[in-house]
C-alpha atoms as a PDB file:
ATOM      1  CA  UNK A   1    -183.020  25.132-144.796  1.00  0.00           C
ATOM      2  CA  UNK A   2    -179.748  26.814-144.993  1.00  0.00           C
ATOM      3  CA  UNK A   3    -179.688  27.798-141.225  1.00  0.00           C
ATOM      4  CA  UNK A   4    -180.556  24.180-140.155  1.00  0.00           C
ATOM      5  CA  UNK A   5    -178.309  22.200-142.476  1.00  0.00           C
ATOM      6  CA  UNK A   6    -175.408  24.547-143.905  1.00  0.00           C
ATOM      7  CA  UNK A   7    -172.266  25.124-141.499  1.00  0.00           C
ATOM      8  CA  UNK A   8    -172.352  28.964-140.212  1.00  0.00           C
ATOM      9  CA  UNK A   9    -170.130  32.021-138.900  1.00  0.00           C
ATOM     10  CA  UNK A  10    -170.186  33.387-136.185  1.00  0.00           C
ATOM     11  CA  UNK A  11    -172.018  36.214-137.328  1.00  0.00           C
ATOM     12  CA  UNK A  12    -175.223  34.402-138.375  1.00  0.00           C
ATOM     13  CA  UNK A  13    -176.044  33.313-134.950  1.00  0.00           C
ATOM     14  CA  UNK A  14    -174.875  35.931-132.164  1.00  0.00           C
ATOM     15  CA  UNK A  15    -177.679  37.823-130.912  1.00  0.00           C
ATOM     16  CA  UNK A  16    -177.202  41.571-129.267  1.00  0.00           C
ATOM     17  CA  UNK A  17    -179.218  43.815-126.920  1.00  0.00           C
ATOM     18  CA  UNK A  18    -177.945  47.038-125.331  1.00  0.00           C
ATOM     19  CA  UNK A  19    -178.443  47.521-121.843  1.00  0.00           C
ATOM     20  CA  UNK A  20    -181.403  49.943-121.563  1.00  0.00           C
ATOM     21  CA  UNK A  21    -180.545  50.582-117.959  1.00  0.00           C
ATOM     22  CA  UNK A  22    -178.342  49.549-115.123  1.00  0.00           C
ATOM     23  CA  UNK A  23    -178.017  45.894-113.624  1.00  0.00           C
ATOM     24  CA  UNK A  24    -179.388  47.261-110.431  1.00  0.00           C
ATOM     25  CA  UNK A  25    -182.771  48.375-112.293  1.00  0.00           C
ATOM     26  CA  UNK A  26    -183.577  45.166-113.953  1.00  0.00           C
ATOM     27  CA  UNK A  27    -185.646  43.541-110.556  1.00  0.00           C
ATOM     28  CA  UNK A  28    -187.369  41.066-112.288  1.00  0.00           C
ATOM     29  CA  UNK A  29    -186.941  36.849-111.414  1.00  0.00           C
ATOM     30  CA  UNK A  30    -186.198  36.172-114.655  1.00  0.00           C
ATOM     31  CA  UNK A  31    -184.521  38.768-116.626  1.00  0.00           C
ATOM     32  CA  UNK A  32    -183.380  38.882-120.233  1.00  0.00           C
ATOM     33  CA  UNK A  33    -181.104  37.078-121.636  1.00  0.00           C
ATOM     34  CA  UNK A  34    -178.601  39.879-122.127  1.00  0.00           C
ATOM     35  CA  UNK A  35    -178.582  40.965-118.595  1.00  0.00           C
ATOM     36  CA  UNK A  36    -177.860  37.497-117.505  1.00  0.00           C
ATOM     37  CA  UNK A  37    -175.174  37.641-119.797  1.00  0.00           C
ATOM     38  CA  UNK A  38    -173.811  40.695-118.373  1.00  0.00           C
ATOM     39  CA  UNK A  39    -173.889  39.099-114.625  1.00  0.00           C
ATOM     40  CA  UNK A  40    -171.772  36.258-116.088  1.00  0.00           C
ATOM     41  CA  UNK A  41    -169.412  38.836-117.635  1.00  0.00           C
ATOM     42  CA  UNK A  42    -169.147  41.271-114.819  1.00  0.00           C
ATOM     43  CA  UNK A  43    -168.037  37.937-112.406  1.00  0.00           C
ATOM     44  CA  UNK A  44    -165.234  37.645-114.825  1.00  0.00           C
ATOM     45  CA  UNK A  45    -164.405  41.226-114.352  1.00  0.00           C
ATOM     46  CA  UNK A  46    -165.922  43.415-117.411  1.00  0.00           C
ATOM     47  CA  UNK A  47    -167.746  46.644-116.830  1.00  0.00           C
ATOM     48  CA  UNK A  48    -171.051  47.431-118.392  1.00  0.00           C
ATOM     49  CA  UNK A  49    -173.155  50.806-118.233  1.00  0.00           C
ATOM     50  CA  UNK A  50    -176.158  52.048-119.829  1.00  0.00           C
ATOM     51  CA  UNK A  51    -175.888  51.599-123.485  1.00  0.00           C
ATOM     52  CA  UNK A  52    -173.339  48.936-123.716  1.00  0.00           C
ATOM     53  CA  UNK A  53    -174.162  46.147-126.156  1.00  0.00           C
ATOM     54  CA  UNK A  54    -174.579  42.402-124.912  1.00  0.00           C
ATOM     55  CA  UNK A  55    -173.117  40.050-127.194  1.00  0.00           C
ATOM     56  CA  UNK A  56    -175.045  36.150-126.825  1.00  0.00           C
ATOM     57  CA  UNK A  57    -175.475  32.962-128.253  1.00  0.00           C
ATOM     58  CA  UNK A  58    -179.062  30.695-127.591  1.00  0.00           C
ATOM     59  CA  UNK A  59    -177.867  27.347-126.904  1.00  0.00           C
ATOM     60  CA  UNK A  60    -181.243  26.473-126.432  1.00  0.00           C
ATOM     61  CA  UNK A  61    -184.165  27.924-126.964  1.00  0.00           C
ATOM     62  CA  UNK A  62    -187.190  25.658-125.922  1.00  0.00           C
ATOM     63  CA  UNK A  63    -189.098  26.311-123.028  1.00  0.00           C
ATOM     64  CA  UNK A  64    -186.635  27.901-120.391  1.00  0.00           C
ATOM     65  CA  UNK A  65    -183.941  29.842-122.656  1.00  0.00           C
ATOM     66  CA  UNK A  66    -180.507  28.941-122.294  1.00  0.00           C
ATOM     67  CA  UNK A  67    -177.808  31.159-123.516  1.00  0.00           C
ATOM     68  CA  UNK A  68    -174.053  32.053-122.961  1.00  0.00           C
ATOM     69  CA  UNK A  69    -171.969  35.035-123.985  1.00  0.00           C
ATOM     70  CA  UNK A  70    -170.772  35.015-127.825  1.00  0.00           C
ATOM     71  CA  UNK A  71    -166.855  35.264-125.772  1.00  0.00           C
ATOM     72  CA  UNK A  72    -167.694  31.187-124.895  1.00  0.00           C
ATOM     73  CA  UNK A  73    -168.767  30.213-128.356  1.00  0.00           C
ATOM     74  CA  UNK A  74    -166.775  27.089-128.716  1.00  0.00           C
ATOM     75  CA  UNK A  75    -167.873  25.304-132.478  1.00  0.00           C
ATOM     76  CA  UNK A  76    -165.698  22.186-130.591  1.00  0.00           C
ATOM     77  CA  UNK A  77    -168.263  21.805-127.558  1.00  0.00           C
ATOM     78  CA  UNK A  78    -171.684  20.784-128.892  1.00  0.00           C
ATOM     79  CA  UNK A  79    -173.214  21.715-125.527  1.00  0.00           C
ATOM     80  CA  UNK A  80    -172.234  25.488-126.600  1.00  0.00           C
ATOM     81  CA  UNK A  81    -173.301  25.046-130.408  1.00  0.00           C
ATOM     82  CA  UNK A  82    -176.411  27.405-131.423  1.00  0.00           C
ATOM     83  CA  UNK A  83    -179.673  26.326-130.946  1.00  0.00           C
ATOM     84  CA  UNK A  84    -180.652  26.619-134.861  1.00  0.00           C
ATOM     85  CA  UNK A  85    -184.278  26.108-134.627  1.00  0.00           C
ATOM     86  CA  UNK A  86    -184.206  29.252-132.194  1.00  0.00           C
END
């Protein structure tokens, strides 16, 4: 009950992957989270490579995932809150 009711950092809700291989490599319609996270980032002019860790946030985690990078976490936007049930 904690996680649904109880305010929470940061910390208790970012999720992180490492990139197991390059952008180029992941040829699949619907990739992971993480490496639509890293297409988002690289637009706004970071670098990843192999290894780098992925830093997210599941806004919403019902049928079609929704997630943005930890960066946009915004506690004042309830469109970018956590999805706490996820």
């Amino acid at each position: 009950t904690y996680v649904l009711s109880e305010p929470l950092d940061k910390k208790d809700f970012v999720l992180s992957k490492r990139m197991d291989k390059s952008l180029q490599e992941y040829k699949s319609p619907h990739p992971p989270a993480h490496v639509e996270m890293a297409k988002i980032l690289m637009k706004r002019g970071r670098v990843f490579r192999v290894g780098d860790k992925i830093d997210y946030i599941v806004i919403d985690g019902s049928d079609k995932l929704k997630a943005i990078p930890a960066d946009d976490y915004d506690p004042a936007i309830p469109e970018l809150c956590p999805d706490r049930f996820y």
